[in-house]
C-alpha atoms as a PDB file:
ATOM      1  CA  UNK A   1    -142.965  23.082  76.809  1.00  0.00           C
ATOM      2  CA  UNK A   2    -139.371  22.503  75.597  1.00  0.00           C
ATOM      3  CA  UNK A   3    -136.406  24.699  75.869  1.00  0.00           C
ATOM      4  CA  UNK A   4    -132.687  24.914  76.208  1.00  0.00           C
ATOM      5  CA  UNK A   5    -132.179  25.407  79.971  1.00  0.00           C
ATOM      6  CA  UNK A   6    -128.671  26.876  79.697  1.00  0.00           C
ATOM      7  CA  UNK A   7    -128.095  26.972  83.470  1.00  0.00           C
ATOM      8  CA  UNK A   8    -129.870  23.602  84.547  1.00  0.00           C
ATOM      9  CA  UNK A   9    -132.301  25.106  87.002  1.00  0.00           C
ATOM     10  CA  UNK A  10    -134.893  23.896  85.731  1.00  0.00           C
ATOM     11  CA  UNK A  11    -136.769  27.381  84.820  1.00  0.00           C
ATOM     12  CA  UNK A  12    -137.139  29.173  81.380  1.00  0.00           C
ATOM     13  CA  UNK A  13    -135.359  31.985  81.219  1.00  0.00           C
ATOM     14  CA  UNK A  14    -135.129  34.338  78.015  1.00  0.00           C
ATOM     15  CA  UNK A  15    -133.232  36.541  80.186  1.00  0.00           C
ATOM     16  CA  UNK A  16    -130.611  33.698  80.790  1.00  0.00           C
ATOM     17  CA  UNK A  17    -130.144  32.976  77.068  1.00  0.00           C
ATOM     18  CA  UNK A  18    -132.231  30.131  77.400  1.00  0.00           C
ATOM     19  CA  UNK A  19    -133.969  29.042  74.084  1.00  0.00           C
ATOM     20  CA  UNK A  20    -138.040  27.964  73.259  1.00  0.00           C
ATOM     21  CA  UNK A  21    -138.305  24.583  71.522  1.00  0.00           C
ATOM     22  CA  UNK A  22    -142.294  24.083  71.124  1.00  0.00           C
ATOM     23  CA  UNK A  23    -145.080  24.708  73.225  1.00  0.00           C
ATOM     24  CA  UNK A  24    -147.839  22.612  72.947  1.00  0.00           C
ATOM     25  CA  UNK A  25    -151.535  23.856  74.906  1.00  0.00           C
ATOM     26  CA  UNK A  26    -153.930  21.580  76.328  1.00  0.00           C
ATOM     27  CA  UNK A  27    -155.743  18.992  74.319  1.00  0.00           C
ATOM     28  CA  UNK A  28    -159.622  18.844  74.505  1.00  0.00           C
ATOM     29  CA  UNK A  29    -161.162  16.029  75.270  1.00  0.00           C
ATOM     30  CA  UNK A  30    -157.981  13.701  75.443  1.00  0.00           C
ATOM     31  CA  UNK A  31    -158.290  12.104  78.702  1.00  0.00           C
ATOM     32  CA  UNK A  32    -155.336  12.230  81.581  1.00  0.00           C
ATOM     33  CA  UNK A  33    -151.418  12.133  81.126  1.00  0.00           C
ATOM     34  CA  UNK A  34    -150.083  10.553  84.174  1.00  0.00           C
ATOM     35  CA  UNK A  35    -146.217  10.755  84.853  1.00  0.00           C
ATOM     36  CA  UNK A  36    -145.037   7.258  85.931  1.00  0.00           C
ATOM     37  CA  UNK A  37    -146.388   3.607  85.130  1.00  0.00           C
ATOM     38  CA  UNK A  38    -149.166   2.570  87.764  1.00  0.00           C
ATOM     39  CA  UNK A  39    -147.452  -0.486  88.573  1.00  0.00           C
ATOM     40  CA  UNK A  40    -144.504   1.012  89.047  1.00  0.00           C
ATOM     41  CA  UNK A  41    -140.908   2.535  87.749  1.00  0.00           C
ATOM     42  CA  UNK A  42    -139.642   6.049  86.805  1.00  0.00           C
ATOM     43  CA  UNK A  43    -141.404   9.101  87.535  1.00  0.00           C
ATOM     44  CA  UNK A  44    -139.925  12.554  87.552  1.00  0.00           C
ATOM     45  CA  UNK A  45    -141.460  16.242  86.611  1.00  0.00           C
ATOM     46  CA  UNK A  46    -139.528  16.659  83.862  1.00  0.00           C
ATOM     47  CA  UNK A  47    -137.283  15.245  81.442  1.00  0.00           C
ATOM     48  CA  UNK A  48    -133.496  16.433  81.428  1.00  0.00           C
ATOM     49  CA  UNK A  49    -131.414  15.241  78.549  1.00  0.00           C
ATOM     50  CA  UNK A  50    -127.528  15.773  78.799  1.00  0.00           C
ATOM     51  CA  UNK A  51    -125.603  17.201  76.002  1.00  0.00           C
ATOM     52  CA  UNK A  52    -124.760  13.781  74.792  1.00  0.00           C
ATOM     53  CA  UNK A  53    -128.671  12.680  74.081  1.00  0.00           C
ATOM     54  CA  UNK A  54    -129.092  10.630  77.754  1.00  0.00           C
ATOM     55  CA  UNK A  55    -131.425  11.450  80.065  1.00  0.00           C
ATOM     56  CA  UNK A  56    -129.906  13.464  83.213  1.00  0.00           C
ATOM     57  CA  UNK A  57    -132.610  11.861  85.879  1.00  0.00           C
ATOM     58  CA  UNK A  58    -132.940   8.320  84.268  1.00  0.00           C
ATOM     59  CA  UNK A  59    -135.457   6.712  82.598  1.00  0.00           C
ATOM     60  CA  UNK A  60    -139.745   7.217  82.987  1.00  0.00           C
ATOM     61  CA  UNK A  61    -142.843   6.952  81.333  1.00  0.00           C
ATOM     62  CA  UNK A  62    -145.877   8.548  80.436  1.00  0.00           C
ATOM     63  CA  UNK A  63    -149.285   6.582  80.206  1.00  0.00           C
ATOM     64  CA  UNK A  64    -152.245   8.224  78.528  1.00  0.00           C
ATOM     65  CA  UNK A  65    -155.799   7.472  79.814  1.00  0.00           C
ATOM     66  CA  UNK A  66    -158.539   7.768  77.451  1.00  0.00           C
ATOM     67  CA  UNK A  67    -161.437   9.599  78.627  1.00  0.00           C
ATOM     68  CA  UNK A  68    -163.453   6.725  78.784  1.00  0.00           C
ATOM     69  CA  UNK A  69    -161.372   5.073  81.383  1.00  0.00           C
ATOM     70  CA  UNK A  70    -161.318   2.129  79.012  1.00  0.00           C
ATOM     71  CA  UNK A  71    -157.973  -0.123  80.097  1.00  0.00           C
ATOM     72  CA  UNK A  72    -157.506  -1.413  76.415  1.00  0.00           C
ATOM     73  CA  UNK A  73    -157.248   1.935  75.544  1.00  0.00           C
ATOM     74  CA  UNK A  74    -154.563   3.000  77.893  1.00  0.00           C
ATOM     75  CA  UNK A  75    -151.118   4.032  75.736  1.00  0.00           C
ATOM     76  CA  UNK A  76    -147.658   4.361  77.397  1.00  0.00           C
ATOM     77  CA  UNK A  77    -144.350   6.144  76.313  1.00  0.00           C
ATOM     78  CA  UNK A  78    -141.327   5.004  77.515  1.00  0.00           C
ATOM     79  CA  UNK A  79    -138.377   7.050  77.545  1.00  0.00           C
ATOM     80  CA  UNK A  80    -135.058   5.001  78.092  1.00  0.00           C
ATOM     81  CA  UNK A  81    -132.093   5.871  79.833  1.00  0.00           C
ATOM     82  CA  UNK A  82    -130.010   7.075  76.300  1.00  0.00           C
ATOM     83  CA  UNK A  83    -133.305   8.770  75.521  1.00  0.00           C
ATOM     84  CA  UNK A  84    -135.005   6.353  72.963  1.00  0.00           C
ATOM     85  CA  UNK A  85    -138.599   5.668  73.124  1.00  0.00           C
ATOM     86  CA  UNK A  86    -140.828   2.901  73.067  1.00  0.00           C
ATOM     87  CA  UNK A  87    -144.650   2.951  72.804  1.00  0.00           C
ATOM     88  CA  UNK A  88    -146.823   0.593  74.903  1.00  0.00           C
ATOM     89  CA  UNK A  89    -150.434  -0.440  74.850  1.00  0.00           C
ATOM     90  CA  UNK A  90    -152.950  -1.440  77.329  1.00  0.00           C
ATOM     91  CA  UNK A  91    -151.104  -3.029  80.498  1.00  0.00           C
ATOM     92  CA  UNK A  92    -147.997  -3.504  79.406  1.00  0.00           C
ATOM     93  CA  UNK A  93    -145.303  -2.248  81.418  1.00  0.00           C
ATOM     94  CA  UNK A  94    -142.163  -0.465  80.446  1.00  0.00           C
ATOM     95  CA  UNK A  95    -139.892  -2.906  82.033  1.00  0.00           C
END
């Protein structure tokens, strides 16, 4: 889910004035999303960007498992800092 979050707290609230970007539902058979690289760096529960296009909490990644649990599947995204991403593959790491 994305959305304006007028106040900051974190919550979607039509009420508040705050404003639905895209919803996306679950994915069937896509394997796991994990918040964080397993070897390490940024992990938060959600992504906060300021006004200006930079991330509020700092930089993290998102790695997506296939459901075969095949490694040389495994895909990364890599949100930076001013809120660019970078894709990875396999075991690369974000760093």
């Amino acid at each position: 889910m994305a959305f304006v979050d007028l106040d900051g707290d974190g919550v979607f609230e039509s009420s508040q004035g705050d404003s639905l970007l895209r919803v996306q539902g679950a994915l069937d058979k896509s394997g796991t999303i994990v918040q964080g690289n397993p070897e390490g760096g940024g992990s938060y529960a959600s992504l906060r960007f300021r006004p200006t296009g930079t991330l509020k909490n700092g930089a993290s990644t998102f790695t997506f498992k296939s459901p075969s649990g095949i490694e040389s599947m495994r895909r990364g995204v890599c949100v930076g800092f001013v809120g660019r991403i970078r894709l990875i593959s396999g075991i690369e790491s974000c760093s």
